[in-house]
PDB file of N, CA and C in Angstrom:
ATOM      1  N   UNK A   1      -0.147 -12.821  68.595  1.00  0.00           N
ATOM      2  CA  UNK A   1      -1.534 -12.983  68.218  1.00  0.00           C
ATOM      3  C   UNK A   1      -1.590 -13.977  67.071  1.00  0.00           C
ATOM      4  N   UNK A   2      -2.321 -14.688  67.117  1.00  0.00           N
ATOM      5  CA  UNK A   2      -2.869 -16.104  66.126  1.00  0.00           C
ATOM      6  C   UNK A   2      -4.284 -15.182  65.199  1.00  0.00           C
ATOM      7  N   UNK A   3      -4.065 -15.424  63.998  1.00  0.00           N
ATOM      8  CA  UNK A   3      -5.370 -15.234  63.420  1.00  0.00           C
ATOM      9  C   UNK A   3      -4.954 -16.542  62.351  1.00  0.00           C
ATOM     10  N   UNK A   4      -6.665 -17.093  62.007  1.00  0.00           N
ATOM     11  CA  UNK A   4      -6.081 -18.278  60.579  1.00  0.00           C
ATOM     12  C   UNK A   4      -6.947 -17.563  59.502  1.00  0.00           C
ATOM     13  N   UNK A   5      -6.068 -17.667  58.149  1.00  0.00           N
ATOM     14  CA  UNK A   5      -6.851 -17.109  57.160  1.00  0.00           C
ATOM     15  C   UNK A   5      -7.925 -17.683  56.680  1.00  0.00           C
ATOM     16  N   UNK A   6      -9.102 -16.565  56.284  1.00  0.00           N
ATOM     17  CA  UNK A   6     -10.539 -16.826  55.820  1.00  0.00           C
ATOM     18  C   UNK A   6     -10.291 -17.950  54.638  1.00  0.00           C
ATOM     19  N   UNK A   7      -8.936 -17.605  53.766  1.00  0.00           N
ATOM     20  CA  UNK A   7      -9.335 -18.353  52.648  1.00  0.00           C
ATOM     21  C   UNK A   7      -8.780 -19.816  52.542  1.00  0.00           C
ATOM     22  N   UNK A   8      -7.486 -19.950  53.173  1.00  0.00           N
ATOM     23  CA  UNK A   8      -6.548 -21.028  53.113  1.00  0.00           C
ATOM     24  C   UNK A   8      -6.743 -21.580  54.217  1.00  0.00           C
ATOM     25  N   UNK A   9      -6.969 -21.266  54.764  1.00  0.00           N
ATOM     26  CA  UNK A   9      -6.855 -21.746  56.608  1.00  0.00           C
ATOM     27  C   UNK A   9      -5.995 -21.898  56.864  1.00  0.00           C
ATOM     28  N   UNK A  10      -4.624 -21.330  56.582  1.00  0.00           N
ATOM     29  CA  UNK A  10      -3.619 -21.143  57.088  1.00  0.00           C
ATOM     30  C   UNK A  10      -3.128 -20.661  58.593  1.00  0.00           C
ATOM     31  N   UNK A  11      -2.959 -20.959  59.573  1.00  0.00           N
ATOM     32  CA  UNK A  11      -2.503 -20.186  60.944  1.00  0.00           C
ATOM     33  C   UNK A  11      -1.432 -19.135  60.600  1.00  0.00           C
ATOM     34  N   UNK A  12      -1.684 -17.559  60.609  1.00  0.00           N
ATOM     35  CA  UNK A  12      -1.116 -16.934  60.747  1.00  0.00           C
ATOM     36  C   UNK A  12      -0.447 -16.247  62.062  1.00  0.00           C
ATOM     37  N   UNK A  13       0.785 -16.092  62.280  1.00  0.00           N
ATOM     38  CA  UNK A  13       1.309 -15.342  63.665  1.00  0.00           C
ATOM     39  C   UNK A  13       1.786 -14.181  63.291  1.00  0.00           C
ATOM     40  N   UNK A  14       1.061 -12.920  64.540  1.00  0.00           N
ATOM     41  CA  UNK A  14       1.342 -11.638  64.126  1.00  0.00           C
ATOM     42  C   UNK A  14       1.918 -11.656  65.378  1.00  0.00           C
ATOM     43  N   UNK A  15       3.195 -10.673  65.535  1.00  0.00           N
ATOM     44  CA  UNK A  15       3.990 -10.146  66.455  1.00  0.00           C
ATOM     45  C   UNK A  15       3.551  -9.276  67.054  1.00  0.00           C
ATOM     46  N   UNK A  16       3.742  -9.306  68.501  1.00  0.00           N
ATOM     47  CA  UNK A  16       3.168  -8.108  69.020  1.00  0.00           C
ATOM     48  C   UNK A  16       3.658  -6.714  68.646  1.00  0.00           C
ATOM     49  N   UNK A  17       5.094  -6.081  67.550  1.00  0.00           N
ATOM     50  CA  UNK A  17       5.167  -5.121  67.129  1.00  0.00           C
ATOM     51  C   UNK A  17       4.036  -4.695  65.779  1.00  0.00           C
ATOM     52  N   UNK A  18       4.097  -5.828  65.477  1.00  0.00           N
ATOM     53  CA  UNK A  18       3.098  -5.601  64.060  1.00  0.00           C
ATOM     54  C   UNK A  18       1.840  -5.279  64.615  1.00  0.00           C
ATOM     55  N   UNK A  19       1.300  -5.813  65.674  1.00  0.00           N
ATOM     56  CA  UNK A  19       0.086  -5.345  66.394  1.00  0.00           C
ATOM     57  C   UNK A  19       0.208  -3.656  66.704  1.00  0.00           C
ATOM     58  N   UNK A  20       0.565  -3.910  67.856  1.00  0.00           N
ATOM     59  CA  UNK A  20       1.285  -1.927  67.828  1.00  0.00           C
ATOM     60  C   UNK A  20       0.779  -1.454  66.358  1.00  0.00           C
ATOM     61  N   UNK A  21       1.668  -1.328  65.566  1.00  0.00           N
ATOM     62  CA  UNK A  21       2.047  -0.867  63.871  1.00  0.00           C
ATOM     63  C   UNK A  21       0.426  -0.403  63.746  1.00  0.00           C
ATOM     64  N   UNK A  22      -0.527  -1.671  63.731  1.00  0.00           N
ATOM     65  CA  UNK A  22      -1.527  -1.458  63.784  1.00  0.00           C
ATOM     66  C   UNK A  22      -2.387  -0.700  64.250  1.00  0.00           C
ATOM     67  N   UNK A  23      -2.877  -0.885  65.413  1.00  0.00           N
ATOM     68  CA  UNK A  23      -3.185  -0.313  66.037  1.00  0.00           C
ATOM     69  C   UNK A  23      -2.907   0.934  66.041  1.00  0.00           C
ATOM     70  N   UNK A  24      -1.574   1.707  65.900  1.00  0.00           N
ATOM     71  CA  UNK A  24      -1.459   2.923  65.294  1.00  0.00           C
ATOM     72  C   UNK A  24      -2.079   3.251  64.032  1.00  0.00           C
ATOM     73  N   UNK A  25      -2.007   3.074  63.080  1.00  0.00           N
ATOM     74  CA  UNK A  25      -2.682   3.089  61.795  1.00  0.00           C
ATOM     75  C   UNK A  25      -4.155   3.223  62.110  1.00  0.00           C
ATOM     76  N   UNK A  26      -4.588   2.442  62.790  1.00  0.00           N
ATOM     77  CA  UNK A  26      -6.293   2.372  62.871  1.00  0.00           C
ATOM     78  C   UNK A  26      -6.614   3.697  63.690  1.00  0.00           C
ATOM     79  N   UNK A  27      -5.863   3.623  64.684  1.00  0.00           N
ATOM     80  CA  UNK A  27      -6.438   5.402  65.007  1.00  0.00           C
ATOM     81  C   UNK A  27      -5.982   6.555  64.616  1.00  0.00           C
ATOM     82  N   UNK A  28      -4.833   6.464  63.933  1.00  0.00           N
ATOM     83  CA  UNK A  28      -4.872   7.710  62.950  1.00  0.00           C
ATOM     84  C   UNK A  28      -5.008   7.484  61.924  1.00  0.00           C
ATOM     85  N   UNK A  29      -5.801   6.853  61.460  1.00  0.00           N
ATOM     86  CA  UNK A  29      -6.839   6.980  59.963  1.00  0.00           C
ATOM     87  C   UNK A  29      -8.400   6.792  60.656  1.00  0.00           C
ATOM     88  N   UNK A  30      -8.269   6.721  61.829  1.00  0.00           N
ATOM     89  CA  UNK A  30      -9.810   6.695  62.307  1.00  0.00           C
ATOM     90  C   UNK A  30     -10.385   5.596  61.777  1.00  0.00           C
ATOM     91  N   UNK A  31     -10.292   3.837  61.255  1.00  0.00           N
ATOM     92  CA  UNK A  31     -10.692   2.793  60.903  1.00  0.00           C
ATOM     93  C   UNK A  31     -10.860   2.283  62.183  1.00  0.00           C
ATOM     94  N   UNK A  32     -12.138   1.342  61.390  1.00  0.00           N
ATOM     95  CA  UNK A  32     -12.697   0.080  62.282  1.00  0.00           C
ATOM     96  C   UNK A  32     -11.691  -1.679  62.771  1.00  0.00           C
ATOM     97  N   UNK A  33     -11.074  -1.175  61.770  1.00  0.00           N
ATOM     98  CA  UNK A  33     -10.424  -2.728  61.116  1.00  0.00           C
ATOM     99  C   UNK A  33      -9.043  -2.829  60.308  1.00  0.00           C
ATOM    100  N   UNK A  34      -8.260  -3.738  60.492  1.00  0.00           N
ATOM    101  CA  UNK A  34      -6.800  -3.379  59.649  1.00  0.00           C
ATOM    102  C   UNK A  34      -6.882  -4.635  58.998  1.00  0.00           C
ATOM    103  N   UNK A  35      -5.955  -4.710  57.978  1.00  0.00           N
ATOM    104  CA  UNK A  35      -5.674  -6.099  57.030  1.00  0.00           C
ATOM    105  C   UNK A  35      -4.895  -6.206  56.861  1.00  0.00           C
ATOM    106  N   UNK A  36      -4.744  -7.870  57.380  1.00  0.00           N
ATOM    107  CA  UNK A  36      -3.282  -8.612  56.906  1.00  0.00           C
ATOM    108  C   UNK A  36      -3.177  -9.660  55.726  1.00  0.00           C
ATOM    109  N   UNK A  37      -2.425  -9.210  55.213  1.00  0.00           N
ATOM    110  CA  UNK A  37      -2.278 -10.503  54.387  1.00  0.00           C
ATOM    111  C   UNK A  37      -1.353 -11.797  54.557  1.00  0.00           C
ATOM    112  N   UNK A  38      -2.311 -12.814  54.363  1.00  0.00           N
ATOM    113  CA  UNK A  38      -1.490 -14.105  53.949  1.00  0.00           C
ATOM    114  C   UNK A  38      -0.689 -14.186  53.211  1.00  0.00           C
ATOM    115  N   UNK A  39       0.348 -14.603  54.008  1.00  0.00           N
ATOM    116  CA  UNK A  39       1.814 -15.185  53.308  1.00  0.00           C
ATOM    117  C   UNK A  39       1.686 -16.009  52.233  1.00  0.00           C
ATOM    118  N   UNK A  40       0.234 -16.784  52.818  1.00  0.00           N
ATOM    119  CA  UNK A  40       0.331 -18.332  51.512  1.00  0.00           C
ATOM    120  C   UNK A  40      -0.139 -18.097  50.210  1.00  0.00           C
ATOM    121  N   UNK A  41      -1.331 -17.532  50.717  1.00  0.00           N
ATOM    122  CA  UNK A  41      -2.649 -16.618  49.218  1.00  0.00           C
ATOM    123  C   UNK A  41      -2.702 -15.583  48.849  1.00  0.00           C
ATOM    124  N   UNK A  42      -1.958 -14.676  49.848  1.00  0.00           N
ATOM    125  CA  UNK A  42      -2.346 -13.156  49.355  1.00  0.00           C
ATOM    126  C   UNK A  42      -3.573 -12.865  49.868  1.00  0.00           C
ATOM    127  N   UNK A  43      -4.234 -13.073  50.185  1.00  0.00           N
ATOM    128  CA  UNK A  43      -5.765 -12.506  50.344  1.00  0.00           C
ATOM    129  C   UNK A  43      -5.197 -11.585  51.831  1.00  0.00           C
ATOM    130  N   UNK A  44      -6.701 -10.573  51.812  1.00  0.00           N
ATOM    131  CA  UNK A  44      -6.437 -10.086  53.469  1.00  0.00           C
ATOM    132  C   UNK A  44      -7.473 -10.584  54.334  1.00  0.00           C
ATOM    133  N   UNK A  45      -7.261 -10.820  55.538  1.00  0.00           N
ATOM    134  CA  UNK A  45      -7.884 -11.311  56.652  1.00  0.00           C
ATOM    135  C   UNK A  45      -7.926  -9.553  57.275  1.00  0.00           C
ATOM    136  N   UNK A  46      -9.171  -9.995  57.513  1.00  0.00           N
ATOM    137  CA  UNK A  46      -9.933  -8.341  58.389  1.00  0.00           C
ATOM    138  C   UNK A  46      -9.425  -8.670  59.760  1.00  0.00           C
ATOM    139  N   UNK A  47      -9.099  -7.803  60.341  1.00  0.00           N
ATOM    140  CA  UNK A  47      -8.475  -7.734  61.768  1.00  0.00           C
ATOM    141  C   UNK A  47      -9.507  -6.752  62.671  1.00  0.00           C
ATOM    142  N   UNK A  48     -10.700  -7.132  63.619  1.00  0.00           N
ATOM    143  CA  UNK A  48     -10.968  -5.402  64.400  1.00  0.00           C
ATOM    144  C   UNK A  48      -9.921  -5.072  65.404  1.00  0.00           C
ATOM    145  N   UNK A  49     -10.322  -3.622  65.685  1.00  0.00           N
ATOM    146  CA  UNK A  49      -9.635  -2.954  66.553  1.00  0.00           C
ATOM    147  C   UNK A  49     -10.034  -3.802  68.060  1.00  0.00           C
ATOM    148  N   UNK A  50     -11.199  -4.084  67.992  1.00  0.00           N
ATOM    149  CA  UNK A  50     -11.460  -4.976  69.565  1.00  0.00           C
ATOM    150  C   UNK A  50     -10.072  -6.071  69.470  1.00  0.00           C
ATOM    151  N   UNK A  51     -10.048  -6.665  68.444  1.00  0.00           N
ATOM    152  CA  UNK A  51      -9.538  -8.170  68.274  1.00  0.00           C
ATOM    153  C   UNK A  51      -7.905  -7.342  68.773  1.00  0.00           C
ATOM    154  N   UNK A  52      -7.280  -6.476  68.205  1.00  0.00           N
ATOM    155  CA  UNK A  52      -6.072  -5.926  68.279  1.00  0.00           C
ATOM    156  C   UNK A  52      -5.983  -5.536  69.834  1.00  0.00           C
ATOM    157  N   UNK A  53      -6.940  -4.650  70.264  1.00  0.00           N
ATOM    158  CA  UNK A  53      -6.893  -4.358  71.673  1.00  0.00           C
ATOM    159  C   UNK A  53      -6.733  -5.514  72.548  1.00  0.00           C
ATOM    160  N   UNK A  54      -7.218  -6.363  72.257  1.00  0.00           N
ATOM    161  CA  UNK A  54      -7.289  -7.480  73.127  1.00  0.00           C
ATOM    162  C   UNK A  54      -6.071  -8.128  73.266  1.00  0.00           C
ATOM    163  N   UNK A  55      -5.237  -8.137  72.065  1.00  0.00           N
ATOM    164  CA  UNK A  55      -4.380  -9.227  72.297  1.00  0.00           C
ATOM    165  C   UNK A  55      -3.115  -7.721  72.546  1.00  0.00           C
ATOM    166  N   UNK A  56      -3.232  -6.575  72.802  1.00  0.00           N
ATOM    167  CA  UNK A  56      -2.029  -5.534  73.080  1.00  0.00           C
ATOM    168  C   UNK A  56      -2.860  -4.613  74.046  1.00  0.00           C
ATOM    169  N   UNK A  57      -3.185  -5.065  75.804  1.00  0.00           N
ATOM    170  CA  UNK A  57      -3.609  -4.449  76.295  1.00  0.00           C
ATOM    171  C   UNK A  57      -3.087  -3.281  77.025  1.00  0.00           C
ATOM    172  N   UNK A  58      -1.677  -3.135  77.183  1.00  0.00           N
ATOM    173  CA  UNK A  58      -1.224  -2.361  77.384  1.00  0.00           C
ATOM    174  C   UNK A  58      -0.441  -0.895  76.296  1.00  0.00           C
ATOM    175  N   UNK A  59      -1.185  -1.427  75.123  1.00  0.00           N
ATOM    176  CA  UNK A  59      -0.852   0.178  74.002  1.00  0.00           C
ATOM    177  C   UNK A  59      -1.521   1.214  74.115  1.00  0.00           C
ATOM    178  N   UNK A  60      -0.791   2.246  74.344  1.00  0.00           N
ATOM    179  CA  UNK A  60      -1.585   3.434  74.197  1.00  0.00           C
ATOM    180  C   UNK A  60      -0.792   4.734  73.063  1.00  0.00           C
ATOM    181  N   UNK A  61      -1.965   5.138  72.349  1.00  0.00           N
ATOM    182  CA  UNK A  61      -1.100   6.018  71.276  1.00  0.00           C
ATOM    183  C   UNK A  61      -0.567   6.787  71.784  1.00  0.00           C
ATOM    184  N   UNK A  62       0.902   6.766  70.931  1.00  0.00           N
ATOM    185  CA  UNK A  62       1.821   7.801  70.970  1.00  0.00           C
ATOM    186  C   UNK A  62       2.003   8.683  69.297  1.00  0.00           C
ATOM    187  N   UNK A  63       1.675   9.872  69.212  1.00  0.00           N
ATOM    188  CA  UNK A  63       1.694  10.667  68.419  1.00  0.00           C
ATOM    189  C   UNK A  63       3.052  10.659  67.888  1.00  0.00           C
ATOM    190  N   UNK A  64       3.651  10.257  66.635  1.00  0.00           N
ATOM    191  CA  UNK A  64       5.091  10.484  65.790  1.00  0.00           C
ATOM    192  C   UNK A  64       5.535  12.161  66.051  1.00  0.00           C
ATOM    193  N   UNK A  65       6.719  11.987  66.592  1.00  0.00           N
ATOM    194  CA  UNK A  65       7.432  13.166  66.590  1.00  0.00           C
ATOM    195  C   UNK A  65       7.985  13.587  65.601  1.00  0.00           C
ATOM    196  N   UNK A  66       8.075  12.952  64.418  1.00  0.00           N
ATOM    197  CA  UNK A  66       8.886  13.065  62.896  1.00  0.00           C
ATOM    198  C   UNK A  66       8.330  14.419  62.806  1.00  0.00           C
ATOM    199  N   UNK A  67       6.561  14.104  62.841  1.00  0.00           N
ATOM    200  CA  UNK A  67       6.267  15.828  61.799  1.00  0.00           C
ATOM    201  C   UNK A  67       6.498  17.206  62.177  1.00  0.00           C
ATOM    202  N   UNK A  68       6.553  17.189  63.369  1.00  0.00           N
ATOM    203  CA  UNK A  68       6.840  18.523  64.190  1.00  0.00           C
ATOM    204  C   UNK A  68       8.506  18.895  64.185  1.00  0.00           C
ATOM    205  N   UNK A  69       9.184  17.619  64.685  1.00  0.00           N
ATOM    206  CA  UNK A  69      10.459  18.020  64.219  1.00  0.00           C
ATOM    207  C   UNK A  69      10.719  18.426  62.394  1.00  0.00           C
ATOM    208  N   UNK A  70      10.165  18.014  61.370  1.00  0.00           N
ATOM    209  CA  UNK A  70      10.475  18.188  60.035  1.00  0.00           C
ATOM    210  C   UNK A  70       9.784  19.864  59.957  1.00  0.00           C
ATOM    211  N   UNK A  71       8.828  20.122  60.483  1.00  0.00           N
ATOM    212  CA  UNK A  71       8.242  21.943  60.837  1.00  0.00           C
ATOM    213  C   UNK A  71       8.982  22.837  60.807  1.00  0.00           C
ATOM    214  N   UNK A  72       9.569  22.126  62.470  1.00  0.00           N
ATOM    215  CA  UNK A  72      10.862  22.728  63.133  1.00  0.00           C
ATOM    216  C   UNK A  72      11.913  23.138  61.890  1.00  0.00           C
ATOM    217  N   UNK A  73      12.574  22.262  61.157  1.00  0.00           N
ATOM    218  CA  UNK A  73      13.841  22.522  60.176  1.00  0.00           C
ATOM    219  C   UNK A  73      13.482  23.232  59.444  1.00  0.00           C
ATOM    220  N   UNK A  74      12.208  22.980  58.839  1.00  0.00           N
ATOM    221  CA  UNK A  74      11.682  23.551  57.560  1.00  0.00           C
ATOM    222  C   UNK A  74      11.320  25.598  58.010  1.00  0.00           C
ATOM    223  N   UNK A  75      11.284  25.756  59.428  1.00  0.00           N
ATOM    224  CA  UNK A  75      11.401  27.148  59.811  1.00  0.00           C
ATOM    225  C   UNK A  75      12.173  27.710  60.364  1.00  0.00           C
ATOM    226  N   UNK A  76      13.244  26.995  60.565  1.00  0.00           N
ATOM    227  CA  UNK A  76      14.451  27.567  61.031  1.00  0.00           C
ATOM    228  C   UNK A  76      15.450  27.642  59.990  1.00  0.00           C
ATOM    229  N   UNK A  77      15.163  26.962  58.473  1.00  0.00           N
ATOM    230  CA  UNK A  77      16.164  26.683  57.719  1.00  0.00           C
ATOM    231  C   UNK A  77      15.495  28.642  56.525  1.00  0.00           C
ATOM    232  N   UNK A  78      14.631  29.006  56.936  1.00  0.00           N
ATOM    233  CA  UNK A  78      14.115  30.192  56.577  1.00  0.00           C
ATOM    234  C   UNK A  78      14.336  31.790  57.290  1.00  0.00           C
TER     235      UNK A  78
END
């Protein structure tokens, strides 16, 4: 995915894992929008969830297994 920053006009390239990354984040914090920052300025460029969907049409959330397994130890270690 190509976004160019609002402030520098820099062409930024986001990887399609960093997309993912995203896209996770936005639906489990329930947000409209994620932010990246420029490499060159620092500033963040607003990202929507349309704009993310679009360019990762095949993601669908997968819930982290970390917390249930860390449950798990934390009640068996009792």
């Amino acid at each position: 995915m190509q976004i160019r920053c609002y402030s520098c006009k820099m062409p930024i390239s986001i990887g399609r894992a960093s997309v993912e990354q995203a896209l996770t984040i936005i639906h489990e914090e329930d947000l409209v929008y994620y932010d990246f920052r420029c490499p060159k300025c620092k500033k963040s460029n607003r990202v929507s969830k349309e704009q993310l969907m679009h360019a990762s049409p095949a993601w669908e959330y997968k819930p982290e297994a970390k917390s249930s397994d860390e449950s798990k130890k934390k009640t068996d270690s009792k």
